[in-house]
N, C-alpha and C. Protein backbone atom coordinates (compact mmCIF):
# COMPACT_ATOMS: atom_id res chain seq x y z
N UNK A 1 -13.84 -16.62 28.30
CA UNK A 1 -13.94 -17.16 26.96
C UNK A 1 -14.92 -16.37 26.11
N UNK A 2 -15.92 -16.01 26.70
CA UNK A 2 -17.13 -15.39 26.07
C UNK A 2 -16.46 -13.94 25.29
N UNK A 3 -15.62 -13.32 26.06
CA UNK A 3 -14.79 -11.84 25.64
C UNK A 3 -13.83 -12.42 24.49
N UNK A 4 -13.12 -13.25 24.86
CA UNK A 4 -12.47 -13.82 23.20
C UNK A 4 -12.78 -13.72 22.27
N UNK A 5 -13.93 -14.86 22.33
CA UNK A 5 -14.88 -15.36 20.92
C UNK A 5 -15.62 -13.50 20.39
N UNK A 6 -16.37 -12.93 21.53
CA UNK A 6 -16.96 -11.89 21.06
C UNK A 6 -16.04 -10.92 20.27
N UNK A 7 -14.51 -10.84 20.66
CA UNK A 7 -13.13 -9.73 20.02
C UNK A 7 -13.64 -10.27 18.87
N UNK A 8 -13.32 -11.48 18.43
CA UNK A 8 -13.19 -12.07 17.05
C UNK A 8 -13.83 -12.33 16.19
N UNK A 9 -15.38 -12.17 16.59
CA UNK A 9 -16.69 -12.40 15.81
C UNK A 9 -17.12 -11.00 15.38
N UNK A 10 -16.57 -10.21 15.99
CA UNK A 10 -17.01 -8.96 15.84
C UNK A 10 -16.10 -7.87 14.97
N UNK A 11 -14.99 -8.18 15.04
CA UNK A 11 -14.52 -8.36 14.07
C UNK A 11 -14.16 -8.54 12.83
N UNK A 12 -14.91 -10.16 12.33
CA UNK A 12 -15.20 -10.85 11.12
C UNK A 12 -16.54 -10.04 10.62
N UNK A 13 -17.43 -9.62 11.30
CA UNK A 13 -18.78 -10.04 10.45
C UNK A 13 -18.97 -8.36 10.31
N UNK A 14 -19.85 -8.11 9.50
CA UNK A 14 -20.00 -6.72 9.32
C UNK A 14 -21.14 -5.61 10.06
N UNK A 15 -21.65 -6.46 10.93
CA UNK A 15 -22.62 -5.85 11.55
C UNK A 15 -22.52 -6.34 13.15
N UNK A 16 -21.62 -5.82 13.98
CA UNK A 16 -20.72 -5.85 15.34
C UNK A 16 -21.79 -6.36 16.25
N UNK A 17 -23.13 -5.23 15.96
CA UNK A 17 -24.32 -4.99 17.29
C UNK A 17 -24.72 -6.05 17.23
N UNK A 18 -25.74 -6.70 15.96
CA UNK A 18 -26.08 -7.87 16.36
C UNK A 18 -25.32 -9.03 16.94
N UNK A 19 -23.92 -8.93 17.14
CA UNK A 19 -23.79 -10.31 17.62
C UNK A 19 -24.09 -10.43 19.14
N UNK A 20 -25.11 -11.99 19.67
CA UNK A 20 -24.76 -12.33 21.17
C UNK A 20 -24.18 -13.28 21.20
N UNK A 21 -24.16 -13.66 22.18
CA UNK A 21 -23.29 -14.48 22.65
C UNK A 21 -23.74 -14.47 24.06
N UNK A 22 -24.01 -15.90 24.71
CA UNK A 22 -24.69 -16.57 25.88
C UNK A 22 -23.90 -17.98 26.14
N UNK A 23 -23.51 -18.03 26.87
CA UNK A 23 -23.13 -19.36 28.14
C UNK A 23 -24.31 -20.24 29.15
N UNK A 24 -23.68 -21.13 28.73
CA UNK A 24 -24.51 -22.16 29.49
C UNK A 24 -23.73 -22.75 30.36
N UNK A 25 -23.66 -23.17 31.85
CA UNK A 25 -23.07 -24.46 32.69
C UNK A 25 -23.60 -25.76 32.19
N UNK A 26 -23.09 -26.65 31.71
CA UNK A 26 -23.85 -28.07 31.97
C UNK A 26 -22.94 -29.15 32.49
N UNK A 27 -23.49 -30.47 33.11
CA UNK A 27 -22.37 -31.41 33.38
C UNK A 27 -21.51 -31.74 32.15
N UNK A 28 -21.36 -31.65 31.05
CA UNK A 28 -20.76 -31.27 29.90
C UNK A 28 -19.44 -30.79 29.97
N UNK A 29 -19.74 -29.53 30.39
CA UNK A 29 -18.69 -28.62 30.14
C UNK A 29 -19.54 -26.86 29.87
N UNK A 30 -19.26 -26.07 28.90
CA UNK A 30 -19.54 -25.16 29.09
C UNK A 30 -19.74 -24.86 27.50
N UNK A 31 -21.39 -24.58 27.38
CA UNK A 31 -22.19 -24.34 26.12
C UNK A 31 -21.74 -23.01 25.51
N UNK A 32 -21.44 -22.66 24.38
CA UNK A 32 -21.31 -21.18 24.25
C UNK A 32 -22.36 -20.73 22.82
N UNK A 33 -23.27 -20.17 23.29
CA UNK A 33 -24.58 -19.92 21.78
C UNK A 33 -24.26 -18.61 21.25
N UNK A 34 -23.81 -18.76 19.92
CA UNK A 34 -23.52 -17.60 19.16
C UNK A 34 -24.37 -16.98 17.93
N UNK A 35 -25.05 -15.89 18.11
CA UNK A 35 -26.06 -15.56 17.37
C UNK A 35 -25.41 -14.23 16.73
N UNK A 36 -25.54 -14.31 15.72
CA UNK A 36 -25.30 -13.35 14.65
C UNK A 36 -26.06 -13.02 13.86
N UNK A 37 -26.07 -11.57 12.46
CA UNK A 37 -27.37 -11.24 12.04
C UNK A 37 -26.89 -12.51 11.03
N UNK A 38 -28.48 -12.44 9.49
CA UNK A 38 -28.40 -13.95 9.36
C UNK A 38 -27.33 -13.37 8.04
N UNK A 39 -27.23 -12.60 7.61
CA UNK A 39 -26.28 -12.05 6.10
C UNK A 39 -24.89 -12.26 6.70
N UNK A 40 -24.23 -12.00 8.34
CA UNK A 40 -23.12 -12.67 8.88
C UNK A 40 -23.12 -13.90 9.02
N UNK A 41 -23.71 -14.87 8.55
CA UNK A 41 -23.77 -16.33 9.25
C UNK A 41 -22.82 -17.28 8.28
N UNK A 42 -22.62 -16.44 6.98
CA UNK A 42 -22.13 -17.15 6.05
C UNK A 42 -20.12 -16.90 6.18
N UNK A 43 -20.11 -15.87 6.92
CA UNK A 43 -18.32 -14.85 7.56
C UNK A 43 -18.24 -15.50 8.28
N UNK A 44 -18.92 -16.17 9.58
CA UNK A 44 -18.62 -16.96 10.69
C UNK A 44 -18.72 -18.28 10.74
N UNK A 45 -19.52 -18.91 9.50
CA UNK A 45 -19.13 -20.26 9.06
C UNK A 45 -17.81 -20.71 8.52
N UNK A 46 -17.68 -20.01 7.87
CA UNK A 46 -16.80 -19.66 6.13
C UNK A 46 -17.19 -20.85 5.68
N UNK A 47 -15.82 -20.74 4.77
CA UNK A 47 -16.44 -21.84 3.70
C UNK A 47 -16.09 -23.30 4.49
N UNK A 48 -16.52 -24.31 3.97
CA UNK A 48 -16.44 -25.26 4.68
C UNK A 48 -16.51 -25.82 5.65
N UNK A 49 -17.03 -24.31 6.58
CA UNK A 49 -17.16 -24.29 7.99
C UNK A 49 -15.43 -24.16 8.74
N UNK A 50 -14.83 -23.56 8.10
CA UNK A 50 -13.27 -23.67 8.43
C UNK A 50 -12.83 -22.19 9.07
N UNK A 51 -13.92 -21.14 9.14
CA UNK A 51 -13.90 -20.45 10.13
C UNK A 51 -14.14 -20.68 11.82
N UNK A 52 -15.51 -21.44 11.47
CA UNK A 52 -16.21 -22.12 12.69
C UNK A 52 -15.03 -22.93 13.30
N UNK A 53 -14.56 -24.00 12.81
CA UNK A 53 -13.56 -24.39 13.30
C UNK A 53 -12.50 -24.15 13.85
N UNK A 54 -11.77 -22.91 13.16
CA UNK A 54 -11.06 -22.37 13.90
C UNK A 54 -11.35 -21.65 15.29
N UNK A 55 -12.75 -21.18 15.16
CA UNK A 55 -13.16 -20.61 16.96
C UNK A 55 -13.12 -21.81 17.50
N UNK A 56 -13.60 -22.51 17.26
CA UNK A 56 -13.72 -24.03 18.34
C UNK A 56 -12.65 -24.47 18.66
N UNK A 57 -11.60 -24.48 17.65
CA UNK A 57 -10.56 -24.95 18.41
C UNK A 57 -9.92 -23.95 19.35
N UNK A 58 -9.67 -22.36 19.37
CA UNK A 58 -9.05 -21.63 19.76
C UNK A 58 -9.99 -22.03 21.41
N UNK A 59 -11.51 -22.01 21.05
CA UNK A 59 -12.19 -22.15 22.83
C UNK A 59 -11.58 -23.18 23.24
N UNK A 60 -11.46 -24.25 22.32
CA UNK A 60 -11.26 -25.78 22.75
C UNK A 60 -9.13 -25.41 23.85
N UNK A 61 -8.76 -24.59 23.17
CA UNK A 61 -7.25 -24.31 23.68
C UNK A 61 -6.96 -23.73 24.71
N UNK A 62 -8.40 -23.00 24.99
CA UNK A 62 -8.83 -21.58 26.18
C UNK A 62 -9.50 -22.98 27.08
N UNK A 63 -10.00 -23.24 26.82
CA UNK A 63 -10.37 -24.22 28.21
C UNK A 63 -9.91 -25.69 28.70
N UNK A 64 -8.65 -25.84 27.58
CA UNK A 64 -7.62 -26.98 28.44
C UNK A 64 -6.91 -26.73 29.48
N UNK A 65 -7.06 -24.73 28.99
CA UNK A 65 -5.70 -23.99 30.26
C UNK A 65 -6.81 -23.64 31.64
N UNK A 66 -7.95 -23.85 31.23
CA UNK A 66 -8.70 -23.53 32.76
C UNK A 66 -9.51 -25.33 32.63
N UNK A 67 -8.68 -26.19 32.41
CA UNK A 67 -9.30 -27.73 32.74
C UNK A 67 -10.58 -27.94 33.24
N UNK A 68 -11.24 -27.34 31.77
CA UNK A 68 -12.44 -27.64 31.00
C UNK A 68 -12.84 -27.96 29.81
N UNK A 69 -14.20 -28.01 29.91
CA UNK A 69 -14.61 -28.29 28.22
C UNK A 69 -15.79 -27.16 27.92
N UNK A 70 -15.61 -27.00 26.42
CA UNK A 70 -16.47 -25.98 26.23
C UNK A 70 -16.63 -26.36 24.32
N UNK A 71 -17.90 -26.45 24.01
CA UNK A 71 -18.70 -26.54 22.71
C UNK A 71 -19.44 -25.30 22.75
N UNK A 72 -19.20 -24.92 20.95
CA UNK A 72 -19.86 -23.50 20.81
C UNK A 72 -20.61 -23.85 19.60
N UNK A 73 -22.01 -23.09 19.58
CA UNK A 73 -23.00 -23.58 18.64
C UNK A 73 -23.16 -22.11 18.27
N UNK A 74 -23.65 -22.78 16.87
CA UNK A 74 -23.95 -20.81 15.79
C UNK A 74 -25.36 -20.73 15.82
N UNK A 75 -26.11 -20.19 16.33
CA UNK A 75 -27.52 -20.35 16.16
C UNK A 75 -28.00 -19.57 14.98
């Protein structure tokens, strides 16, 4: 999942290097922390946050097929 999200964030935002991206295990499911520089934060929100959403759901689609859960936060 982490190689997904990273194709596509990197992608969107204009400055590739800064993005990380870190995983967490929890009884949850599976944390995903996405850090970008802060002049990209506004490309990976978009407006309304309707970028953001769309990654979440695409993880949310990637880990029904490996019967899990996974929440991704923009730090």
């Amino acid at each position: 999942m982490k190689d997904l999200l990273e194709y596509i964030v990197k992608s969107i935002v204009a400055a590739p290097d800064a993005v990380k991206i870190s995983e967490e295990n929890s009884e949850d499911g599976l944390l995903i922390k996405l850090e970008v520089a802060p002049d990209d934060k506004g490309r990976v929100i978009g407006r309304q946050g309707r970028v953001a959403q769309a990654l979440r759901t695409l993880l949310r689609v990637k880990a029904a097929k490996d019967n899990t859960r996974v929440r991704l936060e923009i730090v």
